[in-house]
PDB file of N, CA and C in Angstrom:
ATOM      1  N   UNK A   1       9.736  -2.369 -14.767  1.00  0.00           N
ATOM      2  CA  UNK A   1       8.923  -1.551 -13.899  1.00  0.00           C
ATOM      3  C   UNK A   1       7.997  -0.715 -14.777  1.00  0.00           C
ATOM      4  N   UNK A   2       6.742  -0.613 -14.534  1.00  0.00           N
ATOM      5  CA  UNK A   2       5.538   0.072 -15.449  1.00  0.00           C
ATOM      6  C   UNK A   2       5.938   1.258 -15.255  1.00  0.00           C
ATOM      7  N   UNK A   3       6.108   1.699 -13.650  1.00  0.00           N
ATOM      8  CA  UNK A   3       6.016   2.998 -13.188  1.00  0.00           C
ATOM      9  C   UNK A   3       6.781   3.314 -11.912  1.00  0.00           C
ATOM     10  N   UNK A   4       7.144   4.960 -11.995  1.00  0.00           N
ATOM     11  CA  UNK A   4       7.782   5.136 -10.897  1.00  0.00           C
ATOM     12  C   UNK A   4       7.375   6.556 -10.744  1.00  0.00           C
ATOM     13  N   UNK A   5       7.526   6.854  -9.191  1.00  0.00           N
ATOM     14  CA  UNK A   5       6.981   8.158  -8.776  1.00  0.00           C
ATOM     15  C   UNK A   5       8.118   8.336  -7.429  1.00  0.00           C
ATOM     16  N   UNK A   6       8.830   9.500  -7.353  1.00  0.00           N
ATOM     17  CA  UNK A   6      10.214   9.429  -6.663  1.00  0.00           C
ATOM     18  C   UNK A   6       9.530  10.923  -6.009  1.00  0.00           C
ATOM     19  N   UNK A   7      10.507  11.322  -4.759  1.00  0.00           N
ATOM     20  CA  UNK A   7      10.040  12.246  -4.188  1.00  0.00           C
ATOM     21  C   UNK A   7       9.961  13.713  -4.834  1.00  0.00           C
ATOM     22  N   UNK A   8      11.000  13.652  -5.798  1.00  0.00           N
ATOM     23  CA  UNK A   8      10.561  14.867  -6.945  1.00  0.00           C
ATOM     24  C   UNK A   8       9.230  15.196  -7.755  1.00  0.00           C
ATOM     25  N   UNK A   9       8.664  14.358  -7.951  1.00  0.00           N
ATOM     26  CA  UNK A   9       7.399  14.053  -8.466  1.00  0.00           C
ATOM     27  C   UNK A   9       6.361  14.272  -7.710  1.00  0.00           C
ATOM     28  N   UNK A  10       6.360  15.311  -6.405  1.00  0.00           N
ATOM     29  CA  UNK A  10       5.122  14.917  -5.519  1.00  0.00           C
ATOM     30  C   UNK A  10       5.395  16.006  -4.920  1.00  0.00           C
ATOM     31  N   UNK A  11       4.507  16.798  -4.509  1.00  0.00           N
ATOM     32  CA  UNK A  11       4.318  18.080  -3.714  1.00  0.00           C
ATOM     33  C   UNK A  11       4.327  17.853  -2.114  1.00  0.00           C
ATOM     34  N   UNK A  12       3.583  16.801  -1.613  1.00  0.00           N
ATOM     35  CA  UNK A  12       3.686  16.214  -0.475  1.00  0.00           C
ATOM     36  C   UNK A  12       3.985  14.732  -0.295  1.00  0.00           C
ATOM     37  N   UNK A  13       4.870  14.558   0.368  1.00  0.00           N
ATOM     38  CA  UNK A  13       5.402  13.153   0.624  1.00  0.00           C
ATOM     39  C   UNK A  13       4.508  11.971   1.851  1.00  0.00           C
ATOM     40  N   UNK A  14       4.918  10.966   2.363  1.00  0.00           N
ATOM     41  CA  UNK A  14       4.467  10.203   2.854  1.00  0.00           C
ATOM     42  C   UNK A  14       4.327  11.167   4.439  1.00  0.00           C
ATOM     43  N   UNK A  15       3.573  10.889   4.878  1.00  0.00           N
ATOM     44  CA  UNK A  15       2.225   9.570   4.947  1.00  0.00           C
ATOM     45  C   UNK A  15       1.151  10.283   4.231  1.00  0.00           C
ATOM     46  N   UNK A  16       0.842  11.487   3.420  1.00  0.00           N
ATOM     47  CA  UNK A  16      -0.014  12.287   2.816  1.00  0.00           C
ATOM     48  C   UNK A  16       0.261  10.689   1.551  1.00  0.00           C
ATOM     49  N   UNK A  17      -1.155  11.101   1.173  1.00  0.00           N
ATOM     50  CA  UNK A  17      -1.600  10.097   0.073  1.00  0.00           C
ATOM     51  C   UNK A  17      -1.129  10.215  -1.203  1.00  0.00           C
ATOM     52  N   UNK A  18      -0.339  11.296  -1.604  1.00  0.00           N
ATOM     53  CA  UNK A  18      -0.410  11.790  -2.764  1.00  0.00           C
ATOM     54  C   UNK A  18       0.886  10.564  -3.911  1.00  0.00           C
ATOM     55  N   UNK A  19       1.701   9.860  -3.265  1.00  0.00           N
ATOM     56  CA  UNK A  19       2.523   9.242  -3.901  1.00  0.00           C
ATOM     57  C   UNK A  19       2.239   8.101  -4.307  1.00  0.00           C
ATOM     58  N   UNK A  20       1.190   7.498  -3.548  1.00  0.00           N
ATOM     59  CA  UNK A  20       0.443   6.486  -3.918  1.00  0.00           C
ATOM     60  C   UNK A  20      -0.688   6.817  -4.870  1.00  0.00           C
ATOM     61  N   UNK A  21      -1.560   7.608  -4.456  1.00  0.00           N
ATOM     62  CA  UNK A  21      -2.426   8.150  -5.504  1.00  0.00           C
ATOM     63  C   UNK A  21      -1.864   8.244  -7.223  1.00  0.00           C
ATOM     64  N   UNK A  22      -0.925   8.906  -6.828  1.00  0.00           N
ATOM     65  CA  UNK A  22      -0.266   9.458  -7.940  1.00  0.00           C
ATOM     66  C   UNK A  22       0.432   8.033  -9.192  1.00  0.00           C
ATOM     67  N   UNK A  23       0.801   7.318  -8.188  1.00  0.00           N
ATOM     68  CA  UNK A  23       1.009   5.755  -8.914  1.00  0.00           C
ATOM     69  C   UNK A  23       0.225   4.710  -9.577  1.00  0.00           C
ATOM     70  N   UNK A  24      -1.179   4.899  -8.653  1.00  0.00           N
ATOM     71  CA  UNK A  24      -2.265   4.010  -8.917  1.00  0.00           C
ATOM     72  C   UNK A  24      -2.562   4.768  -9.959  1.00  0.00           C
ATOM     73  N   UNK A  25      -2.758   6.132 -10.033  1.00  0.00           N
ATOM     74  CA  UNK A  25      -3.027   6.822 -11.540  1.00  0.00           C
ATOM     75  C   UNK A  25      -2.768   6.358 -13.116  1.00  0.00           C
ATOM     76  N   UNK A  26      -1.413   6.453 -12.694  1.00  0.00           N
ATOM     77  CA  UNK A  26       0.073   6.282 -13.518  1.00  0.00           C
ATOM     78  C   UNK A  26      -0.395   4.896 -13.686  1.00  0.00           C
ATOM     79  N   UNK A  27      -0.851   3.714 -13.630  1.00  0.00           N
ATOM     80  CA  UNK A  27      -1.078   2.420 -13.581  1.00  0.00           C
ATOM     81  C   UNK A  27      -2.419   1.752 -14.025  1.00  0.00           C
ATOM     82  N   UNK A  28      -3.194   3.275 -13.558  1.00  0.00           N
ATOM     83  CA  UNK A  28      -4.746   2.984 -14.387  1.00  0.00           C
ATOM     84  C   UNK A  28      -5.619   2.409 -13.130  1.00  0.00           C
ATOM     85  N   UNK A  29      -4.907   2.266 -11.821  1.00  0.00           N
ATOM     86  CA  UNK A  29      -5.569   1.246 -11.016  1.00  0.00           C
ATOM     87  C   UNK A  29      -6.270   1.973  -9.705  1.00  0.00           C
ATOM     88  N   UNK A  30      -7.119   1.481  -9.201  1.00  0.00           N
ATOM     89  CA  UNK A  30      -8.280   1.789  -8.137  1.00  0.00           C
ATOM     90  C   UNK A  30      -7.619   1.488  -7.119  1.00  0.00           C
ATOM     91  N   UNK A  31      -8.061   2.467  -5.461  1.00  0.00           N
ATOM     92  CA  UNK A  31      -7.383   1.909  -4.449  1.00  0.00           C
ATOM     93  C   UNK A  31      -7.918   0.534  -3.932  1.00  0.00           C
ATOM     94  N   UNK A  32      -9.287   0.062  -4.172  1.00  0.00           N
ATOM     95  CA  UNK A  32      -9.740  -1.194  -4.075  1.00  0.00           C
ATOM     96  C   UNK A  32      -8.545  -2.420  -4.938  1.00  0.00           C
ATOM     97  N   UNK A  33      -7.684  -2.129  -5.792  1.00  0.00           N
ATOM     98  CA  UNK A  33      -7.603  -2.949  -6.351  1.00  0.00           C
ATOM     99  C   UNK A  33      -5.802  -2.960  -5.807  1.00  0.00           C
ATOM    100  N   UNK A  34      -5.468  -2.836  -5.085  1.00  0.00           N
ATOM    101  CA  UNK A  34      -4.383  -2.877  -5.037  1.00  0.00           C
ATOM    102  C   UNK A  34      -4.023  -3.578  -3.191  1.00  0.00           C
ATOM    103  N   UNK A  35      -3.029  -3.799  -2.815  1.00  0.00           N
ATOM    104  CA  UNK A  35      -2.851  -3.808  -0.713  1.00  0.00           C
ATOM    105  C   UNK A  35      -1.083  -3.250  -0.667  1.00  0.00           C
ATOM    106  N   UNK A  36      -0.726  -2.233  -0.419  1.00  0.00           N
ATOM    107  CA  UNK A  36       0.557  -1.793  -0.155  1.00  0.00           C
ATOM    108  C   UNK A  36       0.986  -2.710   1.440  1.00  0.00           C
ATOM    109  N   UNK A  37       2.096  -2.987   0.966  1.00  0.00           N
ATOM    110  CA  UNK A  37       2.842  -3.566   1.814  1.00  0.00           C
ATOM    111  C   UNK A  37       4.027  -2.960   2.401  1.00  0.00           C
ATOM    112  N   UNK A  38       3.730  -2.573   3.629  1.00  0.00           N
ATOM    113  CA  UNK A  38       4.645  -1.667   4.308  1.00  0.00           C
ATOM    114  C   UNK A  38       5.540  -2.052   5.452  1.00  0.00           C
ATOM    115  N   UNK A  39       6.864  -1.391   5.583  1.00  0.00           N
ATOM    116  CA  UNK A  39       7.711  -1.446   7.073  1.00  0.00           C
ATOM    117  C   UNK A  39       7.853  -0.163   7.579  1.00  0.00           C
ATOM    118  N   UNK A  40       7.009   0.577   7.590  1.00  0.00           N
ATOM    119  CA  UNK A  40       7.192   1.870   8.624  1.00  0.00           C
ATOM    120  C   UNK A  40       6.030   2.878   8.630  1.00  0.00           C
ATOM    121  N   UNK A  41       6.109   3.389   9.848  1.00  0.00           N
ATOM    122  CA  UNK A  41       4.286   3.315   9.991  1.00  0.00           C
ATOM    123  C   UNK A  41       3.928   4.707   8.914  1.00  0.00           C
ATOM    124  N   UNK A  42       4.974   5.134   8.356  1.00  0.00           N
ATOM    125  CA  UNK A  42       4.565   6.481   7.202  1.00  0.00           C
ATOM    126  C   UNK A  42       3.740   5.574   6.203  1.00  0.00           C
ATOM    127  N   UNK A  43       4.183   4.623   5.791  1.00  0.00           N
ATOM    128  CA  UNK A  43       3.516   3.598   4.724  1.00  0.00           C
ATOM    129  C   UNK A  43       2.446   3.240   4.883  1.00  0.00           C
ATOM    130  N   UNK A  44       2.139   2.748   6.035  1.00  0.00           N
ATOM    131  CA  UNK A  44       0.734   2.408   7.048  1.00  0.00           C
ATOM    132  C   UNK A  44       0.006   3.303   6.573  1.00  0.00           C
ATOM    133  N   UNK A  45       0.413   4.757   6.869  1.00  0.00           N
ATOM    134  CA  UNK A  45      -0.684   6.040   7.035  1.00  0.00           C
ATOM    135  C   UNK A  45      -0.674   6.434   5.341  1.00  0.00           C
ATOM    136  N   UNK A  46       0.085   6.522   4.697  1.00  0.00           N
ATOM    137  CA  UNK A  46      -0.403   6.992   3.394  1.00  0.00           C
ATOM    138  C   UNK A  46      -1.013   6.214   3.130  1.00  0.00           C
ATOM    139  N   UNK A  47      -1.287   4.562   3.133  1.00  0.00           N
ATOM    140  CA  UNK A  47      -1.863   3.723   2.414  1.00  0.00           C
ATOM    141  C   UNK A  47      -3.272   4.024   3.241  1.00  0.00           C
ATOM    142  N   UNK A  48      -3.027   4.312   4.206  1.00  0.00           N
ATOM    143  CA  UNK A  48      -4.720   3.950   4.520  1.00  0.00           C
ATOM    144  C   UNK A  48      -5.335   5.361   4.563  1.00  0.00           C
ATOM    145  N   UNK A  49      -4.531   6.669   4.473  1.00  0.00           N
ATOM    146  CA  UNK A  49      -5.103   7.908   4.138  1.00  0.00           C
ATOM    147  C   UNK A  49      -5.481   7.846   2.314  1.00  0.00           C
ATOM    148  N   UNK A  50      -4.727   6.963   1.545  1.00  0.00           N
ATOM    149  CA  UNK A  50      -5.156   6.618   0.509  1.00  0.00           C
ATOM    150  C   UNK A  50      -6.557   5.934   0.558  1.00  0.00           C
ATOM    151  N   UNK A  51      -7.108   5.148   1.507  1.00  0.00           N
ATOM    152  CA  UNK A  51      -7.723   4.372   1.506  1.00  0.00           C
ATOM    153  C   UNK A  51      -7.684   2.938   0.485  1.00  0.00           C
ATOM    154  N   UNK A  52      -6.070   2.677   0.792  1.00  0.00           N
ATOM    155  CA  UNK A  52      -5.645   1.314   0.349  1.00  0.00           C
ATOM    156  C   UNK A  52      -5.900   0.136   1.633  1.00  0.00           C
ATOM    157  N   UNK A  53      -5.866  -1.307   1.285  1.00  0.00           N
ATOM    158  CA  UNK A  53      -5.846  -2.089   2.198  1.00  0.00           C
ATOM    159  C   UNK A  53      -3.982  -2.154   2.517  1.00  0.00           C
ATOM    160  N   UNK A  54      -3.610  -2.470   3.567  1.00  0.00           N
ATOM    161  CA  UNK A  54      -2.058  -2.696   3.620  1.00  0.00           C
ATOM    162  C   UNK A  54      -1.567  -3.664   4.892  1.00  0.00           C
ATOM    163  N   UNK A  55      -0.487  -4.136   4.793  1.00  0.00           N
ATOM    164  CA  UNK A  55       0.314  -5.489   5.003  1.00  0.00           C
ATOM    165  C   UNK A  55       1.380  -4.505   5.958  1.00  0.00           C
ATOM    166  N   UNK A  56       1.425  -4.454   7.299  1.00  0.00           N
ATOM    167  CA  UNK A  56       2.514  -3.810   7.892  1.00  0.00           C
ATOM    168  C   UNK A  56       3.402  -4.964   8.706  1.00  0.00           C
ATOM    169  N   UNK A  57       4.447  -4.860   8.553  1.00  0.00           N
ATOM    170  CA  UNK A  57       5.485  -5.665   9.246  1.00  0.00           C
ATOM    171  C   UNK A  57       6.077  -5.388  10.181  1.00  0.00           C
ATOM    172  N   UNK A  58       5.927  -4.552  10.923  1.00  0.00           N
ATOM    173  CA  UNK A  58       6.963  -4.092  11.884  1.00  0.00           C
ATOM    174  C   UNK A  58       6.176  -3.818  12.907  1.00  0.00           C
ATOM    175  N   UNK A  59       6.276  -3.935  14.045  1.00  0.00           N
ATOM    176  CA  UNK A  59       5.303  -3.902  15.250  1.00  0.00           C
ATOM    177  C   UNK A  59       3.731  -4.093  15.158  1.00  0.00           C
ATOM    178  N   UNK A  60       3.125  -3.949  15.925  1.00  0.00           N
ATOM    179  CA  UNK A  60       1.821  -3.359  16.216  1.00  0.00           C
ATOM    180  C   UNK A  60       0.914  -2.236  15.429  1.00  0.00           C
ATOM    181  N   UNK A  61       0.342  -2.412  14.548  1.00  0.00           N
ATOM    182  CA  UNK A  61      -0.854  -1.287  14.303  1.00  0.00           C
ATOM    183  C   UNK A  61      -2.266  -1.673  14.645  1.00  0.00           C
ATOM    184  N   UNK A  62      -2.420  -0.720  15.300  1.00  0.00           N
ATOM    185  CA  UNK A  62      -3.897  -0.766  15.984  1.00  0.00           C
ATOM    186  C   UNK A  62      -5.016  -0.445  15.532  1.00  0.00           C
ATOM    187  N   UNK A  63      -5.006  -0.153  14.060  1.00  0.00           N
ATOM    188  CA  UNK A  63      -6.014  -0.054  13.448  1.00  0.00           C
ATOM    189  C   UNK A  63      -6.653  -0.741  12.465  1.00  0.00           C
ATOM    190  N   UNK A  64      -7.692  -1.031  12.683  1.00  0.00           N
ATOM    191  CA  UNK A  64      -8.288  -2.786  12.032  1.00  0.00           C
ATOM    192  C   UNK A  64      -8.416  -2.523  10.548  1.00  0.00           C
ATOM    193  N   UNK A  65      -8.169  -1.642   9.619  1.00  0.00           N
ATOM    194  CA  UNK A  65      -7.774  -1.449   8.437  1.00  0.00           C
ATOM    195  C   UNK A  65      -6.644  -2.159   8.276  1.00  0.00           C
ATOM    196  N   UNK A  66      -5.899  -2.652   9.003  1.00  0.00           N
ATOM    197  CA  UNK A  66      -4.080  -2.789   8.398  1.00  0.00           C
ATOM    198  C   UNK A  66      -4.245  -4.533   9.038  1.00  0.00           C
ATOM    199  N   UNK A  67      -4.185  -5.343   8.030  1.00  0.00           N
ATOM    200  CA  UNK A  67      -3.750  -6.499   7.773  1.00  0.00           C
ATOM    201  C   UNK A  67      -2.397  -6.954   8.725  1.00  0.00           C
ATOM    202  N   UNK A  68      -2.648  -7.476   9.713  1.00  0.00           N
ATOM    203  CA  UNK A  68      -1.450  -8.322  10.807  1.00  0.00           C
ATOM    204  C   UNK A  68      -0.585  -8.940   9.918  1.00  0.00           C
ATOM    205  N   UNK A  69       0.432  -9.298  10.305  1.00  0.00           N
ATOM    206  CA  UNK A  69       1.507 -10.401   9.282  1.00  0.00           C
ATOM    207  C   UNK A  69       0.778 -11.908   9.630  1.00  0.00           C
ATOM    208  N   UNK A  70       0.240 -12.023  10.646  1.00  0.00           N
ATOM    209  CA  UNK A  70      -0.954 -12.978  10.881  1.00  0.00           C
ATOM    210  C   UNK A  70      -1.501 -12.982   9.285  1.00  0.00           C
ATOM    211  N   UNK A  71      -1.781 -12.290   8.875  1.00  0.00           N
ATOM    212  CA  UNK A  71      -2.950 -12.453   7.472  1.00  0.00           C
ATOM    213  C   UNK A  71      -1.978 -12.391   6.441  1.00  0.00           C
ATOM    214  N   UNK A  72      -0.868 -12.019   6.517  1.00  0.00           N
ATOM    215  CA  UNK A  72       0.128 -12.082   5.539  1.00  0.00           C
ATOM    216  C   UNK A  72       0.107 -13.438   4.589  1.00  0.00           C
ATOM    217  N   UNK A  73      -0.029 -14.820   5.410  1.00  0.00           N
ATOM    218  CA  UNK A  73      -0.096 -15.837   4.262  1.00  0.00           C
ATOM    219  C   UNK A  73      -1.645 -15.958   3.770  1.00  0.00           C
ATOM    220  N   UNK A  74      -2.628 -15.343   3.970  1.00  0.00           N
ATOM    221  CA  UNK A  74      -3.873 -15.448   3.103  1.00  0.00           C
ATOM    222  C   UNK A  74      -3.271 -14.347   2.069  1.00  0.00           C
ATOM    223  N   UNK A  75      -2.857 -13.474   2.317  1.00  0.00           N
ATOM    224  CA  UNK A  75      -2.754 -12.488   1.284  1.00  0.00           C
ATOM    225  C   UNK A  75      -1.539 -12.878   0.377  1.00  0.00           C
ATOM    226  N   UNK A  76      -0.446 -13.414   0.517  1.00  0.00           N
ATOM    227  CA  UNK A  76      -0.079 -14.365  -0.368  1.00  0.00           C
ATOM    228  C   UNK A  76      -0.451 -15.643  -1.293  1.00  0.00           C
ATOM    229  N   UNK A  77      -1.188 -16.300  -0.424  1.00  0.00           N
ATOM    230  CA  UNK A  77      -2.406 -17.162  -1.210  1.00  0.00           C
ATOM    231  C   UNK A  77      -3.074 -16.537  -1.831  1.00  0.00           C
ATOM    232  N   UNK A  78      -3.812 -15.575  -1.173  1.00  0.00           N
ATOM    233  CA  UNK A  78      -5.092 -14.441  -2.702  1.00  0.00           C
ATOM    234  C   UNK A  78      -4.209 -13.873  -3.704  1.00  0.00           C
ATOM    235  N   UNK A  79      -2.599 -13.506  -3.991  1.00  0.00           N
ATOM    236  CA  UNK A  79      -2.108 -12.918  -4.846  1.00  0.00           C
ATOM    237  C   UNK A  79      -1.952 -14.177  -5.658  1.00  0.00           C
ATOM    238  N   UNK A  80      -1.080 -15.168  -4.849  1.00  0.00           N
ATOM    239  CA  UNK A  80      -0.661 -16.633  -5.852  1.00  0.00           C
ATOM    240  C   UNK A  80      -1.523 -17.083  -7.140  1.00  0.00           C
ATOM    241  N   UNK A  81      -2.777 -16.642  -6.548  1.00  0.00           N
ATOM    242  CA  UNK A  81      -3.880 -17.243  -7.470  1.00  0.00           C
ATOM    243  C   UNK A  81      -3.635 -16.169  -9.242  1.00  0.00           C
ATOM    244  N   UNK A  82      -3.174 -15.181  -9.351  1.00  0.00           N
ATOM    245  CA  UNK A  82      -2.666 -14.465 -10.214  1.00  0.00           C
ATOM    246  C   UNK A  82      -1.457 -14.801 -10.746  1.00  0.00           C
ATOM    247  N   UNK A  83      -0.486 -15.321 -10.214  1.00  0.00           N
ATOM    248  CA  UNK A  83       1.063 -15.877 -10.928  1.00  0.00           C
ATOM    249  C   UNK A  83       0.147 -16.886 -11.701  1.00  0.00           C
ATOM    250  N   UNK A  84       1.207 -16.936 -13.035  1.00  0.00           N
ATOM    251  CA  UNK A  84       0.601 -17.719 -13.693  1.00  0.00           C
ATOM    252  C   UNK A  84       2.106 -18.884 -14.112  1.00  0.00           C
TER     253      UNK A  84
END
């Protein structure tokens, strides 16, 4: 694991952006460059108050930022292309 950021490490917790922010930091990486993949809608909302793209699994989100599990196998295909 490169990195880890635990709830001690963070002044405000999920769905506030700051734990993700705080990781992509820690990692060197842009929110363009990353898609959090979430099961609960706190994950949903930090990622997209981050202004990350994200993968939710668990019911319904109604907001056209958040990737359906419908799109889940393109977004496995666009990562695949990186395994080497």
């Amino acid at each position: 694991m490169d990195a880890l950021v635990a709830g001690d490490d963070v002044n405000r917790g999920k769905p506030d952006p700051e734990p993700l922010l705080r990781i992509l930091n820690s990692l060197g990486l842009d929110v363009h460059e990353v898609v959090v993949v979430g099961d609960s809608r706190y994950d949903v909302e930090m990622a997209l108050n981050a202004g990350v793209s994200t993968v939710f699994f668990l019911g319904k989100h109604e907001d056209p930022r958040v990737i359906s599990i419908k799109g889940l196998l393109d977004v496995a295909r666009y990562l695949g292309q990186f395994l080497v």
